[in-house]
C-alpha atoms as a PDB file:
ATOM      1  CA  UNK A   1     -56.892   7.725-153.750  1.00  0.00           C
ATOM      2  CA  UNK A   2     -56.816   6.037-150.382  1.00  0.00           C
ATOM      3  CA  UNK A   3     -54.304   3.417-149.157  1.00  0.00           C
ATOM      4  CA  UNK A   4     -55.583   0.600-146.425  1.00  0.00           C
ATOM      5  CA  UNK A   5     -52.430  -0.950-144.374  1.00  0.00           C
ATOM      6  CA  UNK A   6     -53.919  -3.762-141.965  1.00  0.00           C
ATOM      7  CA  UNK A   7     -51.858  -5.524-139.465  1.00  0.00           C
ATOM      8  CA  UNK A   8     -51.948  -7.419-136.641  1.00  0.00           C
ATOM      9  CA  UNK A   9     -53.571 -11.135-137.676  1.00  0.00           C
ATOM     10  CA  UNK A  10     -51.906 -14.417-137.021  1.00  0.00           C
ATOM     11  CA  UNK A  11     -52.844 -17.436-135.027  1.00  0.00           C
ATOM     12  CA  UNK A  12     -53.920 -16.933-131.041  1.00  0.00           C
ATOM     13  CA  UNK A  13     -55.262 -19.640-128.552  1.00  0.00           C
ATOM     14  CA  UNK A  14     -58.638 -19.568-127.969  1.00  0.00           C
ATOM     15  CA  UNK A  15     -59.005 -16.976-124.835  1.00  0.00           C
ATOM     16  CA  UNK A  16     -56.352 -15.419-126.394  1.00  0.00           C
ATOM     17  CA  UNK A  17     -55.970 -12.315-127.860  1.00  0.00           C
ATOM     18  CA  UNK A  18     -54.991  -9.872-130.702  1.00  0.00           C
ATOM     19  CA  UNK A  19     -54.852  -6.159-132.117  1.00  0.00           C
ATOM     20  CA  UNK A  20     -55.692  -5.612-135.645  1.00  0.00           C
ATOM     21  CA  UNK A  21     -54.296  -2.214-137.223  1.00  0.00           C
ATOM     22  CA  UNK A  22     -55.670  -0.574-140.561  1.00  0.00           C
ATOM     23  CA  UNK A  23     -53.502   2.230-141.578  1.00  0.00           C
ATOM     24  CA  UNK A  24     -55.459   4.867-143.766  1.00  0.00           C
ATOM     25  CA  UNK A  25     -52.982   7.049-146.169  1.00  0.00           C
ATOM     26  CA  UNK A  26     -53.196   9.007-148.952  1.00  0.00           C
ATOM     27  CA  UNK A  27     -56.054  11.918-150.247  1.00  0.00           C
ATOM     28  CA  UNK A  28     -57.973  11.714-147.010  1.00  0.00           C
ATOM     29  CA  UNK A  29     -60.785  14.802-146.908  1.00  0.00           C
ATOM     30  CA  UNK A  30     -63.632  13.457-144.334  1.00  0.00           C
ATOM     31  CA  UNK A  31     -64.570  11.028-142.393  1.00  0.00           C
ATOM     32  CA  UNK A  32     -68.009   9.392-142.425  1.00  0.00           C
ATOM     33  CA  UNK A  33     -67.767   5.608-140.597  1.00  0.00           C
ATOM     34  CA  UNK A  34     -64.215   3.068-140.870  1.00  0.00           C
ATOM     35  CA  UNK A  35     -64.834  -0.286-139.486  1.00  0.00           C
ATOM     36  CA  UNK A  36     -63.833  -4.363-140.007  1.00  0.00           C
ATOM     37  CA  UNK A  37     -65.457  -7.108-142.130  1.00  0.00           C
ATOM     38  CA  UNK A  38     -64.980 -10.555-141.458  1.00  0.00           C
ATOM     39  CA  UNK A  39     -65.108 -13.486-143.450  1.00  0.00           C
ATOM     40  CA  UNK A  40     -65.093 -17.087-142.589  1.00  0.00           C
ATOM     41  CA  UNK A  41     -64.424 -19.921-145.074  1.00  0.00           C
ATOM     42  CA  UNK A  42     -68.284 -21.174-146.547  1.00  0.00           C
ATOM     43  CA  UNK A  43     -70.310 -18.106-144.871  1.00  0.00           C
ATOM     44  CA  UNK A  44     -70.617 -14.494-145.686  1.00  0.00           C
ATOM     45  CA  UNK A  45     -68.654 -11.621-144.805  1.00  0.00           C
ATOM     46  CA  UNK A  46     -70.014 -10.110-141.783  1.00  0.00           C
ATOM     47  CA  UNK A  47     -69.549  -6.292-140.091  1.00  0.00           C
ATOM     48  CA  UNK A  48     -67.524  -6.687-136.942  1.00  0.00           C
ATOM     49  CA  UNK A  49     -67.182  -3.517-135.398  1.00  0.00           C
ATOM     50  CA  UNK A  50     -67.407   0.315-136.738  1.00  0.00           C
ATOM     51  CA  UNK A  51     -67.098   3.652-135.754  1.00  0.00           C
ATOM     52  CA  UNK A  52     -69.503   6.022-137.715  1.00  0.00           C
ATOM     53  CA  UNK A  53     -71.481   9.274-137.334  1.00  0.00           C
ATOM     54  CA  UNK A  54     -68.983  11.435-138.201  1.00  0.00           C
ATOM     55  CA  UNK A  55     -66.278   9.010-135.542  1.00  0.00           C
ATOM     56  CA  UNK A  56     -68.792   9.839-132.543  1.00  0.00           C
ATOM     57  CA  UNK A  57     -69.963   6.244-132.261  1.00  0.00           C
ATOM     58  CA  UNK A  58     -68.959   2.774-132.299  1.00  0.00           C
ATOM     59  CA  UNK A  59     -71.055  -0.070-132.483  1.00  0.00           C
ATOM     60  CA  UNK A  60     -69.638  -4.079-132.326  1.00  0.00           C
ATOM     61  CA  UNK A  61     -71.487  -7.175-133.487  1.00  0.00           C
ATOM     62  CA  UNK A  62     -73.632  -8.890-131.124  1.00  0.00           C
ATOM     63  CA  UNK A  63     -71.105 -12.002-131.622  1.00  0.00           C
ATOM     64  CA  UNK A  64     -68.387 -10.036-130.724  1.00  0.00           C
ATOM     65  CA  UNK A  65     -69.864  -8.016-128.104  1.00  0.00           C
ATOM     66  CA  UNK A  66     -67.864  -7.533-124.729  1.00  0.00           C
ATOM     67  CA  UNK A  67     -64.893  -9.392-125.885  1.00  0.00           C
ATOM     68  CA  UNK A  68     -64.043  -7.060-129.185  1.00  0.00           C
ATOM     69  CA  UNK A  69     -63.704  -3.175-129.098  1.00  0.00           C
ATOM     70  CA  UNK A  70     -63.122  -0.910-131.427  1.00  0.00           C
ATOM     71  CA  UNK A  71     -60.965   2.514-131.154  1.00  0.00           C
ATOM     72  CA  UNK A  72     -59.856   4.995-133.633  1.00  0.00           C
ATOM     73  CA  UNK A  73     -56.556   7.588-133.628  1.00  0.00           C
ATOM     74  CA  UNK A  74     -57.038  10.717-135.541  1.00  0.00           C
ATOM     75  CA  UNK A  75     -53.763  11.896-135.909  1.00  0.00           C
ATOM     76  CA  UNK A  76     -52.636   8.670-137.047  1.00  0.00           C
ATOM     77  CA  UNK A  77     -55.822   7.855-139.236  1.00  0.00           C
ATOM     78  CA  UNK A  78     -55.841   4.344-137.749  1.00  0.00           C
ATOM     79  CA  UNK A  79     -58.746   2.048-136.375  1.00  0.00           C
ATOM     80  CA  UNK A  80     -57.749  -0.652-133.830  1.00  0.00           C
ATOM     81  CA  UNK A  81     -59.323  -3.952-133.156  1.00  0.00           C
ATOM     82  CA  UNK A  82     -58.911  -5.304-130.044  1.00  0.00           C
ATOM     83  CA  UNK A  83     -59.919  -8.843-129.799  1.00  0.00           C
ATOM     84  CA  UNK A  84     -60.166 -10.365-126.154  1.00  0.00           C
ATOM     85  CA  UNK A  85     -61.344 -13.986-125.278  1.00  0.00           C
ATOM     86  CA  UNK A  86     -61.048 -14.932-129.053  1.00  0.00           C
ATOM     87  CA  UNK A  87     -62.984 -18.052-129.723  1.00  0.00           C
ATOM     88  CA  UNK A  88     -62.209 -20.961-132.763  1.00  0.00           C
ATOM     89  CA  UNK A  89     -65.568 -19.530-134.368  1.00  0.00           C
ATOM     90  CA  UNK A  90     -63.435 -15.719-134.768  1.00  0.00           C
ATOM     91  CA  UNK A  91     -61.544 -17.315-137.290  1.00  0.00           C
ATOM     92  CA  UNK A  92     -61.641 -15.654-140.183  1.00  0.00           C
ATOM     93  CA  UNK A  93     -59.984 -12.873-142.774  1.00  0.00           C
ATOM     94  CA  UNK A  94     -60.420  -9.604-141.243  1.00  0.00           C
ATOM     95  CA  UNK A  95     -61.080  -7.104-144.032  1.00  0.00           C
ATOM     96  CA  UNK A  96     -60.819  -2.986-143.175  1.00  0.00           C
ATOM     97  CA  UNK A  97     -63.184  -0.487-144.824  1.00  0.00           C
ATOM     98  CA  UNK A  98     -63.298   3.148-144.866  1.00  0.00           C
ATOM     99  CA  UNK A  99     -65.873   5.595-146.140  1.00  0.00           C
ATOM    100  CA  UNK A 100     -64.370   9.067-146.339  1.00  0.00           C
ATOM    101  CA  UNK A 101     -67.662  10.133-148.069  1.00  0.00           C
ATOM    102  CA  UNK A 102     -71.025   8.429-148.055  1.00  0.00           C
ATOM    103  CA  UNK A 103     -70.207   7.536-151.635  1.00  0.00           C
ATOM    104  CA  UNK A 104     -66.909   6.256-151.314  1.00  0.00           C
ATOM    105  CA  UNK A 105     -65.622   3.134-149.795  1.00  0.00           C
ATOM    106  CA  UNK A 106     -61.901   1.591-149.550  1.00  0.00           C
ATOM    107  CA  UNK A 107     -61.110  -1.682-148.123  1.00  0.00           C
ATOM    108  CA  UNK A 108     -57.694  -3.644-146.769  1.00  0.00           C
ATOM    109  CA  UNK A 109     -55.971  -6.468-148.435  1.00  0.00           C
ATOM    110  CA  UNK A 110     -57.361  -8.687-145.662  1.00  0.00           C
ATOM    111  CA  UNK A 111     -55.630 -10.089-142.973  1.00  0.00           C
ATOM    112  CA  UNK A 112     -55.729 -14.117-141.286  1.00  0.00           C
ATOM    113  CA  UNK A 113     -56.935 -14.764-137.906  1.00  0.00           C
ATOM    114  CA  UNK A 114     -56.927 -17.725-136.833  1.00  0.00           C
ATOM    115  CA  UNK A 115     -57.751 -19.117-133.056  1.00  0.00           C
ATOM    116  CA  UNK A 116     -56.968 -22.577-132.112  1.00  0.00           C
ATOM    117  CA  UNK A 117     -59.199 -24.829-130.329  1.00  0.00           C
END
């Protein structure tokens, strides 16, 4: 089994920012993409940022792009978030997946963000 820790929500001014932290632990054999979800209260959950292809490439939402980037540490089997210039309309749970295998997926408990106008 695999264990998602996420960290690093809470409430920002817009033009603020904040660093979201998922934590993977636990039988951990591969690596195929890990990435965030959001979801906003009323509309789907949407894919934020990732880093697939084996951890060779990231890719960011076009919503998100030049104010959100997306990192990974191997050793530490963390992704980071880092949200820049954060906007009312980034508010939203942030949800962490991994895929370890292309058949397996794992996801965080969630975590708040929420930017204030």
């Amino acid at each position: 089994q695999v264990q998602l820790v996420e960290s690093g929500g809470g409430l920002v001014q817009a033009g603020g920012s904040l660093r979201l932290s998922c934590a993977a632990s636990g039988s951990i054999f591969g690596f195929v993409a890990m990435g965030w979800y959001r979801q906003a209260p009323g509309k789907q959950r949407e894919l934020v940022a990732r880093i697939f292809n084996g951890g060779r490439t990231t890719s960011v939402a076009d919503s998100v792009k030049g104010r959100f980037t997306i990192s990974r540490d191997n050793a530490k089997n963390t992704v980071y978030l880092q949200m820049n210039s954060l906007k009312p309309e980034d508010t939203a749970v942030y949800y962490c997946y991994f895929m370890p295998e292309i058949t397996k997926d794992y996801w965080g408990q969630g975590t708040q963000v929420t930017v204030s106008s």
